[in-house]
PDB file of N, CA and C in Angstrom:
ATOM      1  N   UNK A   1     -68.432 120.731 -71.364  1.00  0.00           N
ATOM      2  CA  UNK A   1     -68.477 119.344 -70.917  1.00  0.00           C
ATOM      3  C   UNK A   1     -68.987 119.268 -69.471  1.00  0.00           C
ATOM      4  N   UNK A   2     -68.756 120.447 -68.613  1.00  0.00           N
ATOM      5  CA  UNK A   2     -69.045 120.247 -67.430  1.00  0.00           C
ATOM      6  C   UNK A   2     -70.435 120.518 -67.226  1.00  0.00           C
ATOM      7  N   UNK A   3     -71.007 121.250 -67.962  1.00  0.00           N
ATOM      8  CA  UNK A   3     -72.796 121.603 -68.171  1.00  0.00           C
ATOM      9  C   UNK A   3     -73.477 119.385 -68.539  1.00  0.00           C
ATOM     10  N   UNK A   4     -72.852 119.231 -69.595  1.00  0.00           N
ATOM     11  CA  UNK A   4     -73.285 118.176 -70.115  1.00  0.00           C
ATOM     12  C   UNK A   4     -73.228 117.078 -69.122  1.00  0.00           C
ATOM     13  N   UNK A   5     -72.287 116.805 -68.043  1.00  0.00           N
ATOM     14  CA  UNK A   5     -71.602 116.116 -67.263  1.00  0.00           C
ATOM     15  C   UNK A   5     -73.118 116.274 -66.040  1.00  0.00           C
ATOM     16  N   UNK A   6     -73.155 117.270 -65.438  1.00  0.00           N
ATOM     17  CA  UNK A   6     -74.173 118.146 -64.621  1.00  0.00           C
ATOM     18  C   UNK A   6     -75.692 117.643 -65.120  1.00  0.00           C
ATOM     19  N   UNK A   7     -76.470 118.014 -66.210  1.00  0.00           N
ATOM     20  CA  UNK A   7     -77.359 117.518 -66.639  1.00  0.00           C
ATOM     21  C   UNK A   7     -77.379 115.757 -66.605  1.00  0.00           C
ATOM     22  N   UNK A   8     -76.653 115.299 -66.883  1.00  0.00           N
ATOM     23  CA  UNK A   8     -77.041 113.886 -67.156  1.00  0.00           C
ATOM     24  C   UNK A   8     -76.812 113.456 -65.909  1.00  0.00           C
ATOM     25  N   UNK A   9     -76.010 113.926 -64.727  1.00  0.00           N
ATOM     26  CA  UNK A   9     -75.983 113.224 -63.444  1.00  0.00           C
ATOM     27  C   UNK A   9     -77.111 113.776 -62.993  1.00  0.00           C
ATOM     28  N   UNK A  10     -77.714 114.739 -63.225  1.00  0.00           N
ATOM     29  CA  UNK A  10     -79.416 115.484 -62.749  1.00  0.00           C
ATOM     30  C   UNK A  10     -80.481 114.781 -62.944  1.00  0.00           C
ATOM     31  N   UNK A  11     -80.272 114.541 -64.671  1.00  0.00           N
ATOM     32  CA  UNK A  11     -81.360 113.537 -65.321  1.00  0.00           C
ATOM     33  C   UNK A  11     -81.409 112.154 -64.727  1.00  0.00           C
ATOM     34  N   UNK A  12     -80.418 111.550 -64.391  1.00  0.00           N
ATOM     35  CA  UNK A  12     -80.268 110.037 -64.213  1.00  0.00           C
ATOM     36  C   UNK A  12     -80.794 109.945 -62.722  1.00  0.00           C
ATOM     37  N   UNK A  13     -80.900 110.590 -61.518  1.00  0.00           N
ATOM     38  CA  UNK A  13     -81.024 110.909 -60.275  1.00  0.00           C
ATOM     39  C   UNK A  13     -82.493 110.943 -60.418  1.00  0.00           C
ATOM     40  N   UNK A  14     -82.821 111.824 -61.083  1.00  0.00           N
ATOM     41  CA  UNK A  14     -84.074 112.333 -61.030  1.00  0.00           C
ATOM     42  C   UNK A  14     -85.221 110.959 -61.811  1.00  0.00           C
ATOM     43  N   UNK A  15     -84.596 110.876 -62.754  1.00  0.00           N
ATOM     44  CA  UNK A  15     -85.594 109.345 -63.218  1.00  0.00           C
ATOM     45  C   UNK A  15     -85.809 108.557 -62.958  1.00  0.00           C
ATOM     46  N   UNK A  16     -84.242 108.055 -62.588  1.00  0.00           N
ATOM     47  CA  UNK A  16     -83.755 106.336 -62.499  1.00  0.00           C
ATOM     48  C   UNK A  16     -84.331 106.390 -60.936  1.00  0.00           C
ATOM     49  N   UNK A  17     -83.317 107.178 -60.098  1.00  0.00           N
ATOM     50  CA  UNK A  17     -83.157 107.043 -58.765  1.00  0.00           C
ATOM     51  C   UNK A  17     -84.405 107.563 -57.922  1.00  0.00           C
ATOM     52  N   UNK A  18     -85.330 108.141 -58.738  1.00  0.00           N
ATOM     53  CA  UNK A  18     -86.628 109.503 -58.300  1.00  0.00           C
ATOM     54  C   UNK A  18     -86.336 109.821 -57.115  1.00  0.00           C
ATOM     55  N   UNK A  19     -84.886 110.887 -57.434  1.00  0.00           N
ATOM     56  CA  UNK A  19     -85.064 111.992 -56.239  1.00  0.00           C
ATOM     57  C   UNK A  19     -85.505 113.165 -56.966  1.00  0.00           C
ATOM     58  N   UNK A  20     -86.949 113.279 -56.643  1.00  0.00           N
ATOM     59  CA  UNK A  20     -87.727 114.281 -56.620  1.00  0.00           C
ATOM     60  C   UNK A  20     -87.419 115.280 -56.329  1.00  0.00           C
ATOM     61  N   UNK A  21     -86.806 115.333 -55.015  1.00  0.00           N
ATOM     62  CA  UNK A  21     -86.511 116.741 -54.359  1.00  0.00           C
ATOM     63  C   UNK A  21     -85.244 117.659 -54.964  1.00  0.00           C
ATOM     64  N   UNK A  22     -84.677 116.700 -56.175  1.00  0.00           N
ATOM     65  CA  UNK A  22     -83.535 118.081 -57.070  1.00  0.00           C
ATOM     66  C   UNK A  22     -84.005 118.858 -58.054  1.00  0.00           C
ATOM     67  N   UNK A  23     -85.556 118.522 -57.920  1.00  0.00           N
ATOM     68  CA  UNK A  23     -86.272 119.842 -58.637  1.00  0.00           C
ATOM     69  C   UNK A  23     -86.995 120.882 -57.543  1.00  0.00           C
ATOM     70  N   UNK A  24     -86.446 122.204 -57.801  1.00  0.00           N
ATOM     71  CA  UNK A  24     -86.910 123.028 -57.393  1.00  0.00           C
ATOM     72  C   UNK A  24     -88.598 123.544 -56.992  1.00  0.00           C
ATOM     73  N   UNK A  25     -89.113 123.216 -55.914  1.00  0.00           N
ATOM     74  CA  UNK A  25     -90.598 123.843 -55.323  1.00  0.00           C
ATOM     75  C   UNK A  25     -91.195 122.183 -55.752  1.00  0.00           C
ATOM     76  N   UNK A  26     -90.685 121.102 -56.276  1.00  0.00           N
ATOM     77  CA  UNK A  26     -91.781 119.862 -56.702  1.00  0.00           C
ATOM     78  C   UNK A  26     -92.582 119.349 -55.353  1.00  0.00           C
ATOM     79  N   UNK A  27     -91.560 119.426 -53.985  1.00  0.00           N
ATOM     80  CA  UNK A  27     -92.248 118.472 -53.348  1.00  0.00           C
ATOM     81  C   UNK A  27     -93.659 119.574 -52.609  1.00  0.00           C
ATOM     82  N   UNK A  28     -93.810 120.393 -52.510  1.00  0.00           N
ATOM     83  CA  UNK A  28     -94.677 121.358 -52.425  1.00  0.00           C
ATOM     84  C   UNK A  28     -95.589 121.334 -52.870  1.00  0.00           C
ATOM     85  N   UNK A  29     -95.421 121.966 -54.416  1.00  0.00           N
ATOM     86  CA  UNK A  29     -96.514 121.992 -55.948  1.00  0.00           C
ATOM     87  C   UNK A  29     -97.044 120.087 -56.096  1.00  0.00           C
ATOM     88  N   UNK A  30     -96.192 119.316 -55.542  1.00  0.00           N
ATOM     89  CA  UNK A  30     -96.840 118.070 -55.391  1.00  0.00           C
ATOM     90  C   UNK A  30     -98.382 117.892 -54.467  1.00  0.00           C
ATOM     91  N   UNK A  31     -97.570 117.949 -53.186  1.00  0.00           N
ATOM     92  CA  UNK A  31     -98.003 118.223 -51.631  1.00  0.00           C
ATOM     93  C   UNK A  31     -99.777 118.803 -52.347  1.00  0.00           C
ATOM     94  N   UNK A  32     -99.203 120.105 -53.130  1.00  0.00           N
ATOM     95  CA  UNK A  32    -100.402 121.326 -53.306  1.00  0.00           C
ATOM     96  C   UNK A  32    -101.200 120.482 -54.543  1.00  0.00           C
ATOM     97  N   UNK A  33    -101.121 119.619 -55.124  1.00  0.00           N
ATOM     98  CA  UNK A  33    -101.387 118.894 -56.553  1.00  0.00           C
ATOM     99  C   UNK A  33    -101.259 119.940 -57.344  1.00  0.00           C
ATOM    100  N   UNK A  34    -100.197 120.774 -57.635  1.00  0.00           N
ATOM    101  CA  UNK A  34     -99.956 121.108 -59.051  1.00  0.00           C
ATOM    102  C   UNK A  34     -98.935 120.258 -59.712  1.00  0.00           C
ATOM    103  N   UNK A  35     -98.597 119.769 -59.177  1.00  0.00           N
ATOM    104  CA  UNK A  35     -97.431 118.643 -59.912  1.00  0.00           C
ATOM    105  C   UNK A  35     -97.856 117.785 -59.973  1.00  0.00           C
ATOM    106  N   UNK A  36     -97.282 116.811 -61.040  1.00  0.00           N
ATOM    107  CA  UNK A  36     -97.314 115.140 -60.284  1.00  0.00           C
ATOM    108  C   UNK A  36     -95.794 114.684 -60.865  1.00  0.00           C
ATOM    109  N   UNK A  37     -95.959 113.017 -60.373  1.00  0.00           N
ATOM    110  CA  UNK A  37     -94.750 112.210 -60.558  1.00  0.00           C
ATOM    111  C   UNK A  37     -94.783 112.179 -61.789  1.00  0.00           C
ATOM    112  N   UNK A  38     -95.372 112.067 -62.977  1.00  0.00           N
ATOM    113  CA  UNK A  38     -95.238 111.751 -64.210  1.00  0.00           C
ATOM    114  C   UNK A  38     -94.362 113.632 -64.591  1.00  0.00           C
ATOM    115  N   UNK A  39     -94.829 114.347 -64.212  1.00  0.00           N
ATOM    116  CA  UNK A  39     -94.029 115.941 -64.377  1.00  0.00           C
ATOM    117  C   UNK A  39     -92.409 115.494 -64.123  1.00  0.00           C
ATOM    118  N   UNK A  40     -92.666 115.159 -63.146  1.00  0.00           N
ATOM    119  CA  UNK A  40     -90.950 114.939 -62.399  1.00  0.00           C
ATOM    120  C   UNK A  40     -90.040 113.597 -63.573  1.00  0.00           C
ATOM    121  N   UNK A  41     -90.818 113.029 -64.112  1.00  0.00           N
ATOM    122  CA  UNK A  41     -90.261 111.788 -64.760  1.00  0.00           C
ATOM    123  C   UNK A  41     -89.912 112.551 -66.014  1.00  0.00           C
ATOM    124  N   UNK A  42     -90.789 113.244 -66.644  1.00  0.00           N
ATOM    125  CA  UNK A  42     -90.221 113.909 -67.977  1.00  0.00           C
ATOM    126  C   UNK A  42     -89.446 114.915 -67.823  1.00  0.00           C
ATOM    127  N   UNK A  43     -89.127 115.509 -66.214  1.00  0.00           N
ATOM    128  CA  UNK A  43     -88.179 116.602 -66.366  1.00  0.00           C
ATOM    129  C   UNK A  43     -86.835 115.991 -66.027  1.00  0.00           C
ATOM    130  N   UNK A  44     -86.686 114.455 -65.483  1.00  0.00           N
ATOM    131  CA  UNK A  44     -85.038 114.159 -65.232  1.00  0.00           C
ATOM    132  C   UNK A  44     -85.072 113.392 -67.022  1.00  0.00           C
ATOM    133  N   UNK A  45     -86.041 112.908 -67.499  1.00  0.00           N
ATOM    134  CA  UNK A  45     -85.794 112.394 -68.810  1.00  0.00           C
ATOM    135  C   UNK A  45     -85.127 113.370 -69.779  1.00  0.00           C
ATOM    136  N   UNK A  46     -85.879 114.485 -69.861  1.00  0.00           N
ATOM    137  CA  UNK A  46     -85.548 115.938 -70.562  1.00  0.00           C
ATOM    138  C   UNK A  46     -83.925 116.288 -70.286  1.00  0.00           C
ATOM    139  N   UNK A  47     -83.440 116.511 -69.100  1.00  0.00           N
ATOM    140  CA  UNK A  47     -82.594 116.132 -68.291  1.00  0.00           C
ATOM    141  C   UNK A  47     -81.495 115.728 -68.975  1.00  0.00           C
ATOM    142  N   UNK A  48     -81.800 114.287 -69.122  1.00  0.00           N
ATOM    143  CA  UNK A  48     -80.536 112.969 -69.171  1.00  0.00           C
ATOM    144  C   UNK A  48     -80.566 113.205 -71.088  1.00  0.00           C
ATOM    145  N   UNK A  49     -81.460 113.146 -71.336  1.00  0.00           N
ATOM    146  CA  UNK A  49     -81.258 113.441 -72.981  1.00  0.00           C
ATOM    147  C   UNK A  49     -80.428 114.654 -73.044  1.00  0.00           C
ATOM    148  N   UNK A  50     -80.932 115.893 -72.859  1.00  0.00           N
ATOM    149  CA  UNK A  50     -80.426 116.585 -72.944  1.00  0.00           C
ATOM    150  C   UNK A  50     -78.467 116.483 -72.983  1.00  0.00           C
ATOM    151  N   UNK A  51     -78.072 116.083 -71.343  1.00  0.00           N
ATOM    152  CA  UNK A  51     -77.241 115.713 -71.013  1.00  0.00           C
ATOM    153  C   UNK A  51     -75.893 114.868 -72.192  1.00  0.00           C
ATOM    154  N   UNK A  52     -76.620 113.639 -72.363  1.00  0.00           N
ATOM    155  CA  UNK A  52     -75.950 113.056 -73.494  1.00  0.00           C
ATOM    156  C   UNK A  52     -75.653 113.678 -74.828  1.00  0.00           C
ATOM    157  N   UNK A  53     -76.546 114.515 -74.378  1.00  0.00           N
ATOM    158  CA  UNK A  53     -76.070 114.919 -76.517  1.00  0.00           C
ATOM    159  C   UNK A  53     -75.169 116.047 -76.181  1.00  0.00           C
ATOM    160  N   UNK A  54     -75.345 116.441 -75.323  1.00  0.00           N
ATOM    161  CA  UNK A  54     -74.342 117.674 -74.880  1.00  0.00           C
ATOM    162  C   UNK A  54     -72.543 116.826 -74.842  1.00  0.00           C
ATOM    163  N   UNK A  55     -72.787 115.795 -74.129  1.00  0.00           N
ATOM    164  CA  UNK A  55     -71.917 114.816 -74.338  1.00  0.00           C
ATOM    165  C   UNK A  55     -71.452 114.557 -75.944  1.00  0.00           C
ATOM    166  N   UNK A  56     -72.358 114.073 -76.220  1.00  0.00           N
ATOM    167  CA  UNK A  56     -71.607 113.732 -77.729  1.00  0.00           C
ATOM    168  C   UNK A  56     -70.877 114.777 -78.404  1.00  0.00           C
ATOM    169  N   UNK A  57     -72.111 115.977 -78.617  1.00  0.00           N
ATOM    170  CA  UNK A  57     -71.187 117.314 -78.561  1.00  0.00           C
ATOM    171  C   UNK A  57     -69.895 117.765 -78.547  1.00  0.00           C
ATOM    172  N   UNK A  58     -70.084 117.539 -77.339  1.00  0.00           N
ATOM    173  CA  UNK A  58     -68.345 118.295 -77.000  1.00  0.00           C
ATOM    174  C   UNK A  58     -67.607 116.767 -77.572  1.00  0.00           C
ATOM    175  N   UNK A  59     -67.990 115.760 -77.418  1.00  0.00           N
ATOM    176  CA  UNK A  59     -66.744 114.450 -77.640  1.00  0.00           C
ATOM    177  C   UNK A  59     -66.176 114.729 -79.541  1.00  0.00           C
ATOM    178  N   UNK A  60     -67.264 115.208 -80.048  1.00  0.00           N
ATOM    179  CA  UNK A  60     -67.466 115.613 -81.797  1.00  0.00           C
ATOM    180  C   UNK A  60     -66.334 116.578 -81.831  1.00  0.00           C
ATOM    181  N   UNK A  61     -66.701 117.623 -80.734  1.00  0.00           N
ATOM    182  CA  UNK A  61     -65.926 119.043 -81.009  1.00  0.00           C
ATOM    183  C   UNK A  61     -64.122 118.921 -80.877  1.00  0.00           C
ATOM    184  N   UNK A  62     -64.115 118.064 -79.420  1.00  0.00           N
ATOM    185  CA  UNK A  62     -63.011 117.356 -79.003  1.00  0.00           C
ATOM    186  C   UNK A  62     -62.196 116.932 -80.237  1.00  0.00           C
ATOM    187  N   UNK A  63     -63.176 116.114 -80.871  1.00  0.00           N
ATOM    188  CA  UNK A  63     -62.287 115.415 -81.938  1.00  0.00           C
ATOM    189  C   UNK A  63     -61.846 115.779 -83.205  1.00  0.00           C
ATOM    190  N   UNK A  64     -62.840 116.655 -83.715  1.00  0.00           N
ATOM    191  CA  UNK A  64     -62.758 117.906 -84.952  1.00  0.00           C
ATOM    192  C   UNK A  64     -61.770 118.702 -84.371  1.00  0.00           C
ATOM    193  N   UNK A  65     -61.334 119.337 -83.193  1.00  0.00           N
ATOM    194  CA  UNK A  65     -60.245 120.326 -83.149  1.00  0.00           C
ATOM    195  C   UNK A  65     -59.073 119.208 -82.716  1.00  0.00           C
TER     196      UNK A  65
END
């Protein structure tokens, strides 16, 4: 739960809020154009999905045991 918890406060920061800079080397590989903002948008999206289902997950597992 605490992985799932972690990801989705990562994902939501990173999309909603675009802090860029909680991905590792972006503002750089930006700076350098190997990145762009659309990179950074699908990696807090990836992120926050991720996040939630990890959520549901454990809430499933929670409730089955």
């Amino acid at each position: 739960m605490t992985l799932s918890v972690a990801f989705t406060t990562f994902g939501y920061k990173i999309y909603f809020q675009k802090k860029y800079n909680l991905i590792n080397g972006f503002e750089e590989a930006y700076k350098a154009g190997r990145k762009t903002k659309q990179y950074a948008k699908r990696v807090g999206l990836a992120e926050f999905i991720i996040g939630i289902n990890l959520i549901l997950f454990g809430i499933c597992i929670t409730i089955i045991k």
